[in-house]
N, C-alpha and C. Protein backbone atom coordinates (compact mmCIF):
# COMPACT_ATOMS: atom_id res chain seq x y z
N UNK A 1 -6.13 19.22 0.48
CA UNK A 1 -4.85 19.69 -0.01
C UNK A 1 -4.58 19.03 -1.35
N UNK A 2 -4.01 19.51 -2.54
CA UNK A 2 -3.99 19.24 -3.64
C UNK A 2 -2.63 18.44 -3.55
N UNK A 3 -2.18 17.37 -4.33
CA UNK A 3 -1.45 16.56 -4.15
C UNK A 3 -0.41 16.65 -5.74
N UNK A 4 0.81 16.91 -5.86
CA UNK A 4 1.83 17.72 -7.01
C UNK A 4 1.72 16.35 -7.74
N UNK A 5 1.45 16.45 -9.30
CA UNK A 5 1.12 15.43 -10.35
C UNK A 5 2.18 16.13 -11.44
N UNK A 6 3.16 15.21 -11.25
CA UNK A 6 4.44 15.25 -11.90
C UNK A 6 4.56 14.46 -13.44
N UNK A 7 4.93 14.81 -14.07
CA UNK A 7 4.87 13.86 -15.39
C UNK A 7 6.41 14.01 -16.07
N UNK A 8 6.88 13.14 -16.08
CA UNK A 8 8.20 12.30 -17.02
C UNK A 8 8.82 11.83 -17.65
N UNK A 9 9.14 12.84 -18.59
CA UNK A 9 9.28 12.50 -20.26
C UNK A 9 10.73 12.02 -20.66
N UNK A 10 11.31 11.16 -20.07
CA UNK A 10 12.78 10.99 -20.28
C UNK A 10 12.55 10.53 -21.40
N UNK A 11 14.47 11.38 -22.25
CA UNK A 11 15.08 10.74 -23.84
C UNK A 11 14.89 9.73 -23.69
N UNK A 12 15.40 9.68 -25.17
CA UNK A 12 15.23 7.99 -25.88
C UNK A 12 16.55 8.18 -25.77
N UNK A 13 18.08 8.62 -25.32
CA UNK A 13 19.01 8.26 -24.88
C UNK A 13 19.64 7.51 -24.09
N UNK A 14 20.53 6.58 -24.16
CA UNK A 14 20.50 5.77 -23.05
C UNK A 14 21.02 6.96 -21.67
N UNK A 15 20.51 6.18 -20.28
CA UNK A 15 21.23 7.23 -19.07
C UNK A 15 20.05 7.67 -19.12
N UNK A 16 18.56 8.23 -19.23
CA UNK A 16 17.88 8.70 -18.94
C UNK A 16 16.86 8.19 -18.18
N UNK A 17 16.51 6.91 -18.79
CA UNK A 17 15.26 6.46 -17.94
C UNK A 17 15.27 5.97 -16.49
N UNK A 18 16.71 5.27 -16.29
CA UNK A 18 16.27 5.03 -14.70
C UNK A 18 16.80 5.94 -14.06
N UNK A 19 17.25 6.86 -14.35
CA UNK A 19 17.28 8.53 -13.28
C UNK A 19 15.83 9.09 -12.89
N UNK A 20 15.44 9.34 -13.95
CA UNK A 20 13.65 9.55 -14.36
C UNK A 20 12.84 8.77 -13.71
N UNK A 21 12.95 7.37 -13.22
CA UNK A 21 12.13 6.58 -12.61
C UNK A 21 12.50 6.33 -11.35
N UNK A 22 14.06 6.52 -11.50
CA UNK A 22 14.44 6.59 -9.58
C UNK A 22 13.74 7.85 -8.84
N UNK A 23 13.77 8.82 -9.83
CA UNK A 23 13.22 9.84 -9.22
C UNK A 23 11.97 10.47 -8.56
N UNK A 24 11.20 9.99 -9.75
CA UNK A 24 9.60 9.69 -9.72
C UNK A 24 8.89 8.21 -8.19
N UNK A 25 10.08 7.42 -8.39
CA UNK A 25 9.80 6.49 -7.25
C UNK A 25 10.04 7.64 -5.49
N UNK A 26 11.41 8.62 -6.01
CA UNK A 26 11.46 8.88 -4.72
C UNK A 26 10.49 9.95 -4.22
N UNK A 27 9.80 10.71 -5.25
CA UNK A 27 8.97 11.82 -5.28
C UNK A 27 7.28 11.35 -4.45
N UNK A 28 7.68 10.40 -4.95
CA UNK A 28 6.37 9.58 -4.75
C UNK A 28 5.92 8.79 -3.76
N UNK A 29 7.27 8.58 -2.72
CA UNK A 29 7.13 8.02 -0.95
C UNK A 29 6.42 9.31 -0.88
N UNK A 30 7.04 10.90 -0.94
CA UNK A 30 6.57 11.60 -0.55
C UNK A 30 4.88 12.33 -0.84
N UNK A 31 4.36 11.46 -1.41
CA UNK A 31 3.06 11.88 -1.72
C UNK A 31 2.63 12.37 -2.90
N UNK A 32 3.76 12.64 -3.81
CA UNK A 32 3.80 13.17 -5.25
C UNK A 32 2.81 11.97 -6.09
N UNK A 33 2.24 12.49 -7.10
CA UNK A 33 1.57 11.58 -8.13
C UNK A 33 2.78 12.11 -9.10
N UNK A 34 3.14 10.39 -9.57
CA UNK A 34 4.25 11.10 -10.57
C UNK A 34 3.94 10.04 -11.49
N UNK A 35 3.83 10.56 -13.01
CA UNK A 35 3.46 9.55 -14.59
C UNK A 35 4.67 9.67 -15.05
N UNK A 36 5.17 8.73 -15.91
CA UNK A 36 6.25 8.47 -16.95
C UNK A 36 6.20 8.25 -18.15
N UNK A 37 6.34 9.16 -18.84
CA UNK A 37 5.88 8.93 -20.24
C UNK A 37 7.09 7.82 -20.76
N UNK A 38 6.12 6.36 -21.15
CA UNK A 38 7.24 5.34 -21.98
C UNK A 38 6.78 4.89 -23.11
N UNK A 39 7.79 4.40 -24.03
CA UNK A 39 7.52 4.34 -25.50
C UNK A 39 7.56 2.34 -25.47
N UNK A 40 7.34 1.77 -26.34
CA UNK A 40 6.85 0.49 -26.14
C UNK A 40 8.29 -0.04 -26.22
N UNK A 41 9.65 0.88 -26.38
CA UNK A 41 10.79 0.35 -25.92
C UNK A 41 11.15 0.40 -24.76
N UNK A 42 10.89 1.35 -23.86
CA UNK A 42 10.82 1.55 -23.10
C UNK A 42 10.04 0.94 -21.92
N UNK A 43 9.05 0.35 -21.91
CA UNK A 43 8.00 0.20 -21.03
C UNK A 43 8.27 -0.58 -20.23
N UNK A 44 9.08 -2.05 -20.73
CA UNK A 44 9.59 -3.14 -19.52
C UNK A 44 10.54 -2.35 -18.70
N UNK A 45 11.24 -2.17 -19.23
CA UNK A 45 12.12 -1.22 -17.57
C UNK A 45 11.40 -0.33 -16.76
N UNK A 46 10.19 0.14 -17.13
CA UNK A 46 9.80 1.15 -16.24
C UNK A 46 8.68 -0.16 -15.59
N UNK A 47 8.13 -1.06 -16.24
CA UNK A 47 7.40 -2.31 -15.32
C UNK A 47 8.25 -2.75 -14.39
N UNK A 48 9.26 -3.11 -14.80
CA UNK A 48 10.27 -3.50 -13.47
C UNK A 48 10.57 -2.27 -12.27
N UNK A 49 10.41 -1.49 -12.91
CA UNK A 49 10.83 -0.86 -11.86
C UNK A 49 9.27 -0.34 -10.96
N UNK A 50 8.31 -0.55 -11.65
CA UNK A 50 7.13 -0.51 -11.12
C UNK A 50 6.86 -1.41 -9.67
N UNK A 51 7.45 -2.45 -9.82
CA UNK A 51 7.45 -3.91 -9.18
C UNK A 51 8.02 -3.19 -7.23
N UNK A 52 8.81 -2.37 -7.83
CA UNK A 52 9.22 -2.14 -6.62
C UNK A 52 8.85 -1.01 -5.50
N UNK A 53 8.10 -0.66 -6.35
CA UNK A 53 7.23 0.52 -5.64
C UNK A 53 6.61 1.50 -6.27
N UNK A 54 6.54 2.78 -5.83
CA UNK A 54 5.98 3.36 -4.66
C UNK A 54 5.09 2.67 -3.94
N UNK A 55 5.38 2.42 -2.90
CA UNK A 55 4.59 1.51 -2.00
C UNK A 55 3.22 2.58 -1.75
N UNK A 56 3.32 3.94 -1.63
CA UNK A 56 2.14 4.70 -1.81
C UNK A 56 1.00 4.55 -3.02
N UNK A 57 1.16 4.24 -3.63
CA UNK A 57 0.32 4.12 -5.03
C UNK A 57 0.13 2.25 -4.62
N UNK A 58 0.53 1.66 -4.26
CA UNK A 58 0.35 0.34 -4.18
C UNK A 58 -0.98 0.06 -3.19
N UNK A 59 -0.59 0.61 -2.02
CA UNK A 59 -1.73 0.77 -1.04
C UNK A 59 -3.12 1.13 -1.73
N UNK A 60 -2.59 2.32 -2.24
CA UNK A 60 -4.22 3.01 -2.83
C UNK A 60 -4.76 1.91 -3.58
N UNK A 61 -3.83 1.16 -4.65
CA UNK A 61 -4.86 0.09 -5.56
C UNK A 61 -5.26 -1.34 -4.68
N UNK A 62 -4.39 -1.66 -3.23
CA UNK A 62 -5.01 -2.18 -2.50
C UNK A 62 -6.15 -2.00 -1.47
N UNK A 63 -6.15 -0.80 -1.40
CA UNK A 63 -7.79 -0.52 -0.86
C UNK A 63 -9.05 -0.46 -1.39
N UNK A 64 -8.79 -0.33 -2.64
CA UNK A 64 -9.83 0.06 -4.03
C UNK A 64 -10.03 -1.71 -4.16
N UNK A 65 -9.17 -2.52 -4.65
CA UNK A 65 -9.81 -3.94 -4.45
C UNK A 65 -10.13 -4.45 -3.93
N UNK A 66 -9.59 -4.31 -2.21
CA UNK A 66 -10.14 -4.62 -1.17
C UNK A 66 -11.28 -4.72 -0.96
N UNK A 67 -12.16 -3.40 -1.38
CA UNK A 67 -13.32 -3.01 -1.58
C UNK A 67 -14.46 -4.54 -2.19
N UNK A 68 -13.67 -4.47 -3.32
CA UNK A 68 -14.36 -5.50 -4.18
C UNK A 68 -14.55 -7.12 -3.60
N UNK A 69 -14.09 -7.31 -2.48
CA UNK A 69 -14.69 -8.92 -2.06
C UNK A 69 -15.68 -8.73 -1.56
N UNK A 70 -16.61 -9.90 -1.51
CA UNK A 70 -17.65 -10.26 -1.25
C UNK A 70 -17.76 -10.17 0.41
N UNK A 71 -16.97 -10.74 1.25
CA UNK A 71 -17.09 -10.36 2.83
C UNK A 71 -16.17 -9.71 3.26
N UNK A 72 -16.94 -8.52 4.26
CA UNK A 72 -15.83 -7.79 4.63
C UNK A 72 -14.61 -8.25 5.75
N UNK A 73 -15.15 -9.25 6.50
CA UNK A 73 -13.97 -9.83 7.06
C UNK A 73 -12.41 -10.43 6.43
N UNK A 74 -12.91 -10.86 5.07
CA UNK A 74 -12.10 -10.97 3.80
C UNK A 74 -11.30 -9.83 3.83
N UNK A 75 -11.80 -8.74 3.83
CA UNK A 75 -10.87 -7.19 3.21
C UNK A 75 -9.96 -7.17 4.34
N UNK A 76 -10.38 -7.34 5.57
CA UNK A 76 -9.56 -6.84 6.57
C UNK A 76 -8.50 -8.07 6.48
N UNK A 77 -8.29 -9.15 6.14
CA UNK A 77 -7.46 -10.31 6.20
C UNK A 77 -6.47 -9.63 4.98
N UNK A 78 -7.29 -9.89 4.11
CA UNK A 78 -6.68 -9.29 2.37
C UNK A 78 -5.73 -7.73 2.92
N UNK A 79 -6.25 -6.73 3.43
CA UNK A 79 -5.19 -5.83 3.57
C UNK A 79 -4.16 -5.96 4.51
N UNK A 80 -4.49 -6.91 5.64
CA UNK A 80 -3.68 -7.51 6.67
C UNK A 80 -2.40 -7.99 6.33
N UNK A 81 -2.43 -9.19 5.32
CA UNK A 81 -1.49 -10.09 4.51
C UNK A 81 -1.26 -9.08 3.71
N UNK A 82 -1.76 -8.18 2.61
CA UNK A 82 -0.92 -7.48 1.88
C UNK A 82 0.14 -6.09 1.95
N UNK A 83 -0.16 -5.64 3.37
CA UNK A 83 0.20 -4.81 4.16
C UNK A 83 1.68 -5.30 4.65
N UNK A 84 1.20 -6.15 5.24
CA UNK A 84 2.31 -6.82 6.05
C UNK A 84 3.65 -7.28 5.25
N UNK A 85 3.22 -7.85 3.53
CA UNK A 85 4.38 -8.29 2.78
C UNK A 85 4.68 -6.62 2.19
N UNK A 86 3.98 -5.57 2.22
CA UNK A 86 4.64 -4.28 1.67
C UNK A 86 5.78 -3.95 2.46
N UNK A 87 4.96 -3.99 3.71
CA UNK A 87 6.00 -3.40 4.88
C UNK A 87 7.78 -3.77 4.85
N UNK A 88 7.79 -5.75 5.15
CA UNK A 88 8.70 -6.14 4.88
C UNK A 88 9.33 -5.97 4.12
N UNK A 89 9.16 -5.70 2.47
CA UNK A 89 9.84 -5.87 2.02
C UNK A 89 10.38 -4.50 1.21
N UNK A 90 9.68 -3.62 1.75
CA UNK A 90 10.29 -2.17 1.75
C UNK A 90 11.52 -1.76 2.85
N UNK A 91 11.20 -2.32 3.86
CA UNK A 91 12.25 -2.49 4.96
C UNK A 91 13.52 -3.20 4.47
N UNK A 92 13.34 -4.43 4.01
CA UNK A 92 14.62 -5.12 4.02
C UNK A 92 15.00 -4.98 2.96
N UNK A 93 14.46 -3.79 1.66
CA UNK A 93 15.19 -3.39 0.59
C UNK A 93 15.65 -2.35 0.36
N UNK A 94 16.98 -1.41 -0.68
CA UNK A 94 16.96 -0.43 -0.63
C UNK A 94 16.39 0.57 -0.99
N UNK A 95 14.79 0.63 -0.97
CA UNK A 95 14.13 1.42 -0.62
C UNK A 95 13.64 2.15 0.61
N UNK A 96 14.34 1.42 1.71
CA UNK A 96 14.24 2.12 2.86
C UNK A 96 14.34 3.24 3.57
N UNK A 97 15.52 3.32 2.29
CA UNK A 97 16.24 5.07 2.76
C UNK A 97 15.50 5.79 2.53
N UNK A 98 14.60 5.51 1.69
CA UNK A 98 14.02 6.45 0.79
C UNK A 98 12.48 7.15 1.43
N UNK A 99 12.00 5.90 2.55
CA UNK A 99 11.20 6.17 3.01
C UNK A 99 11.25 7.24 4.64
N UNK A 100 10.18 7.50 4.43
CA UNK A 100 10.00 8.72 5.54
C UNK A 100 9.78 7.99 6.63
N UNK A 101 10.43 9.03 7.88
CA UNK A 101 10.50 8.66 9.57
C UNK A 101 9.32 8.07 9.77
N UNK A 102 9.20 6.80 10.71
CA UNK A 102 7.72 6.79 11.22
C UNK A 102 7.17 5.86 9.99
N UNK A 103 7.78 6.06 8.73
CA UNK A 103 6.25 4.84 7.97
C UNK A 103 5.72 3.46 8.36
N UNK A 104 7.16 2.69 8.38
CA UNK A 104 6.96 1.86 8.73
C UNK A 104 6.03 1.50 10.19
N UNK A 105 6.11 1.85 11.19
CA UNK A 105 5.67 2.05 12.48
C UNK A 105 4.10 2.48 12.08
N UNK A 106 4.05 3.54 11.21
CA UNK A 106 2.31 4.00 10.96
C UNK A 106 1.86 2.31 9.77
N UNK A 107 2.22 1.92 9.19
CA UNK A 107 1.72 0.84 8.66
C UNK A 107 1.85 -0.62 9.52
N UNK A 108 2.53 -0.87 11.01
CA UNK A 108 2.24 -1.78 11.77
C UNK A 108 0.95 -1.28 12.55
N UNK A 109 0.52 0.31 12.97
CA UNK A 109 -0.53 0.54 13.51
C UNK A 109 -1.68 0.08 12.60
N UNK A 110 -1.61 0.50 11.62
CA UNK A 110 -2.80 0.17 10.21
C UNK A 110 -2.68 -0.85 10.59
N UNK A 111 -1.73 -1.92 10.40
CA UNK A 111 -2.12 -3.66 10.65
C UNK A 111 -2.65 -4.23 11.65
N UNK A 112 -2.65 -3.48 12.83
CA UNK A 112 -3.41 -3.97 14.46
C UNK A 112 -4.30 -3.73 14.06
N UNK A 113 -5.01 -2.50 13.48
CA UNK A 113 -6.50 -2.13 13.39
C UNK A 113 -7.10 -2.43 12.48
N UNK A 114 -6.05 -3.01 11.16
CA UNK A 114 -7.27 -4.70 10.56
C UNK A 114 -7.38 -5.62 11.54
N UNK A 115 -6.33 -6.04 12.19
CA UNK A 115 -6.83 -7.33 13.22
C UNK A 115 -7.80 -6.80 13.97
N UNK A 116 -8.31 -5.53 14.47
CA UNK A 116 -9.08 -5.60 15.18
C UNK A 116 -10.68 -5.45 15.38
N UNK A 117 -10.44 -4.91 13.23
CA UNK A 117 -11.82 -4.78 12.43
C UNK A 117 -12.29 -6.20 12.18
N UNK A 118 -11.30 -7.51 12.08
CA UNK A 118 -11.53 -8.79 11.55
C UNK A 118 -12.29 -8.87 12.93
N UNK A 119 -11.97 -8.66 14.11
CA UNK A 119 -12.22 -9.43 15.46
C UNK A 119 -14.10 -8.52 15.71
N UNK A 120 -13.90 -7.27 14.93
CA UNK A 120 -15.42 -6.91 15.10
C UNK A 120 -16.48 -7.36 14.02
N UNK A 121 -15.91 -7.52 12.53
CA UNK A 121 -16.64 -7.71 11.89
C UNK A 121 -16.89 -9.55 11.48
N UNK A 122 -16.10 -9.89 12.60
CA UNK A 122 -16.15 -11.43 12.15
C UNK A 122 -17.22 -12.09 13.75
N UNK A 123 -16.80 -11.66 14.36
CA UNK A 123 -17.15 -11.96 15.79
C UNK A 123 -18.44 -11.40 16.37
N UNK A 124 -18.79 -9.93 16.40
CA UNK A 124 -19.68 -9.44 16.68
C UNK A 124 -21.25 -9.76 16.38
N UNK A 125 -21.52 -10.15 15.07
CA UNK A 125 -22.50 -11.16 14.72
C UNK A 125 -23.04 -12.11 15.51
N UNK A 126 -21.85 -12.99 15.72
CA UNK A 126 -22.15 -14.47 16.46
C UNK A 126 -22.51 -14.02 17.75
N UNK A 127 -21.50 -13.37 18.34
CA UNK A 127 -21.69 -13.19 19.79
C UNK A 127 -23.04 -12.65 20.03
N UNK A 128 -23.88 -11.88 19.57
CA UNK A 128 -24.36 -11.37 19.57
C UNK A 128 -26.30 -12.39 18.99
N UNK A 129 -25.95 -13.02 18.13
CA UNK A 129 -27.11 -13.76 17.76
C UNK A 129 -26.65 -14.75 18.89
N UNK A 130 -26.01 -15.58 18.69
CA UNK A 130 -26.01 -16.84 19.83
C UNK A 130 -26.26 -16.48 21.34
N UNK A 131 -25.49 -16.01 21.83
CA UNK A 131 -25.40 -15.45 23.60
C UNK A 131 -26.11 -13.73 23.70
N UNK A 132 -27.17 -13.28 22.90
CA UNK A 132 -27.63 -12.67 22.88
C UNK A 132 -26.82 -11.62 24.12
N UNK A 133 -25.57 -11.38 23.31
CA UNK A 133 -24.47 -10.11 23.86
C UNK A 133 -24.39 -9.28 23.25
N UNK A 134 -23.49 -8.26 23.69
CA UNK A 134 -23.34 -7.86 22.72
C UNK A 134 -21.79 -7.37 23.15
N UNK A 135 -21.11 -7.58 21.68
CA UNK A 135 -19.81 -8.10 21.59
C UNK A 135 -18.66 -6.82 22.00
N UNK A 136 -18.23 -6.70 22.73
CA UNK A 136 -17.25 -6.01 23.09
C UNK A 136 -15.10 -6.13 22.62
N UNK A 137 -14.84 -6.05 21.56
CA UNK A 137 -13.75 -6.17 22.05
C UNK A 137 -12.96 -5.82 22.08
N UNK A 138 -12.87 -5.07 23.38
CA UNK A 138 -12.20 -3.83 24.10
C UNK A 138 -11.61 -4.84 25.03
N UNK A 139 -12.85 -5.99 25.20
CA UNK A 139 -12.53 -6.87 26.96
C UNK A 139 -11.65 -7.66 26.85
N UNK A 140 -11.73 -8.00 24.63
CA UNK A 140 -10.79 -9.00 24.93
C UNK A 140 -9.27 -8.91 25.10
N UNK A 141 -8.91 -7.72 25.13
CA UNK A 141 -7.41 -7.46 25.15
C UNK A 141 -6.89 -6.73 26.86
């Protein structure tokens, strides 16, 4: 499914840009790719307001680095901890409203099933060379 790539040319009037960027933030829980065209007067307000989300576009550049460590038990920790401070602090800000039924709840499921990739890709090895097992853990829960 093709995903709507919005682009945002707000005046150089004052009153324009954070309508334009509130908007683009809210377009953008919803799955929208949305760009903002800013001029080098412009650009710190739209960084700040970068800071605060779309928590959708945030994820994506946390999976893409994720990628990049050296052990994968690392990635699953790394998206674990960075997951977990998105979550919060989309919740306890007013961006909440903004977010759709269920996100939060679908990004605590995502966080069990890093803990439970750490518990295969960290564990399964050992168990498996040492006690010549082989590692199940289904048993341990």
């Amino acid at each position: 499914m093709a995903v709507a790539h919005l682009v945002f040319i707000p005046l150089m009037a004052q009153g324009h840009l954070i309508p334009a960027v509130d908007t683009a933030l809210l377009l953008a829980t919803h799955g929208a790719l949305c760009t903002i065209v800013a001029t080098p007067a412009t650009v710190a307000r739209v960084c700040t307001h970068r800071r605060l989300g779309p928590a959708v576009r945030l994820e994506a550049v946390l999976e893409e680095k994720s990628g990049e460590l050296a052990f994968p038990r690392m990635r699953q920790v790394f998206m674990l901890n960075n997951t977990n401070a998105i979550v919060r602090r989309a919740v306890r800000s007013n961006l909440a409203m903004f977010l759709p039924p269920g996100w939060a709840r679908a990004r605590e499921e995502r966080m069990e099933g890093y803990v439970k990739s750490y518990l295969d890709v960290s564990w399964a090895p050992i168990v498996s060379r040492d006690f010549s097992l082989l590692f199940n853990r289904k048993l341990l829960f």
